[in-house]
Protein backbone atom coordinates (compact mmCIF):
# COMPACT_ATOMS: atom_id res chain seq x y z
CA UNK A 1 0.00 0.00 0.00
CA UNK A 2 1.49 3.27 -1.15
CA UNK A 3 1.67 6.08 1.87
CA UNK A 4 0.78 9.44 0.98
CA UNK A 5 3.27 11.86 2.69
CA UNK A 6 2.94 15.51 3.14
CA UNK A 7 6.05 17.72 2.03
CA UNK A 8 7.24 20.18 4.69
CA UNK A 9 8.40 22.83 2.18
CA UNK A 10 6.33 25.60 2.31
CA UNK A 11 4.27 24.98 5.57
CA UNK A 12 6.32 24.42 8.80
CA UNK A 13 4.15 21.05 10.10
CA UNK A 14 7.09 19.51 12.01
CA UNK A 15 7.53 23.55 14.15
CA UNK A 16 3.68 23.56 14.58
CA UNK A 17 3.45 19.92 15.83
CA UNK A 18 6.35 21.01 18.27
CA UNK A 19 4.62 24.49 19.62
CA UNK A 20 1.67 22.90 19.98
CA UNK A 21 2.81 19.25 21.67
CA UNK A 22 4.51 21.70 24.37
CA UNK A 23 1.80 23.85 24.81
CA UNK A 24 -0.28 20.93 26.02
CA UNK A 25 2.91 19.71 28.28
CA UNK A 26 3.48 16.65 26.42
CA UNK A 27 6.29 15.10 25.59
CA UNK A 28 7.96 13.36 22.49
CA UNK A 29 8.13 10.25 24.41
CA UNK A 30 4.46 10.79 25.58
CA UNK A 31 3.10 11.80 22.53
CA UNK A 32 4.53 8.75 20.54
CA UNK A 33 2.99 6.49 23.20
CA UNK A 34 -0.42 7.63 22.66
CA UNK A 35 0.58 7.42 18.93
CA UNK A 36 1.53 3.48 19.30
CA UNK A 37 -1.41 3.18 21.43
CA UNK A 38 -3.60 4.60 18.37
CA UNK A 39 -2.63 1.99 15.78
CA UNK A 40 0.52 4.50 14.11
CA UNK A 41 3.71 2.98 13.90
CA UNK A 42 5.94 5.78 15.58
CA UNK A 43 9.47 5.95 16.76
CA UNK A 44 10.56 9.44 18.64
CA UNK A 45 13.74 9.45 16.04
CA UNK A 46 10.99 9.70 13.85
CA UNK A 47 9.10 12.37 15.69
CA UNK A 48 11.97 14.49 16.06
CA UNK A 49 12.76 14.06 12.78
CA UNK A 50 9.25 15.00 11.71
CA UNK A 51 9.42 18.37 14.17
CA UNK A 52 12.62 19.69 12.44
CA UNK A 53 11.27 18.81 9.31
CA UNK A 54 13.41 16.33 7.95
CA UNK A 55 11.16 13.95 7.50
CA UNK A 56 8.06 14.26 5.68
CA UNK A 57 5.04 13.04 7.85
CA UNK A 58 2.22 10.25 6.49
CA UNK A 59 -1.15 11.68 6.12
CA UNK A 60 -1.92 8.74 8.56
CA UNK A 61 0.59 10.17 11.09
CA UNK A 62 -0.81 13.25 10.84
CA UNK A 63 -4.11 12.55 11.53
CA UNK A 64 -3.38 10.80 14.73
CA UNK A 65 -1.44 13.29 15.90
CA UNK A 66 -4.17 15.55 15.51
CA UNK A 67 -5.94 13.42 17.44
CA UNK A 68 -3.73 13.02 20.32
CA UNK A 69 -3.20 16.92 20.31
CA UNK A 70 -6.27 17.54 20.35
CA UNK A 71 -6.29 20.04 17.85
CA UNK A 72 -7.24 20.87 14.24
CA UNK A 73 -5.58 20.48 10.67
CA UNK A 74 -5.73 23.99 10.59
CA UNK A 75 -3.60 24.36 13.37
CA UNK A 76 -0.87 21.72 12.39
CA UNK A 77 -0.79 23.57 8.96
CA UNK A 78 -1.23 27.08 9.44
């Protein structure tokens, strides 16, 4: 099954993720749990990968971190 990814390029996902993951006090280690916990195959490399925007991010991953943010795609993508 092919994974659709979404580039970092232009919109800063990976900064957003990271401003608000800390706002809600949570941590990468935390907020890969809940991933995990979810169904979405996470590693924190990966997460901190995904925050500096090294790493483009699975539409998959995105949604769940939505989730476990608790916030919207508008938000994560702003």
């Amino acid at each position: 099954m092919d994974m659709q990814k979404i580039k970092q390029d232009e919109i800063f996902i990976g900064q957003n993720i990271r401003s608000i993951r800390q706002a809600r006090g949570i941590g990468q280690t935390e907020l890969v749990r809940l991933l995990q916990l979810a169904g979405v195959s996470m590693t924190r490399e990966s997460l901190v990968k995904i925050e500096r925007g090294v790493q483009h991010i699975q539409a998959t991953q995105l949604r769940a971190i939505r989730d476990a943010l608790g916030t919207s795609y508008d938000e994560l993508l702003k």
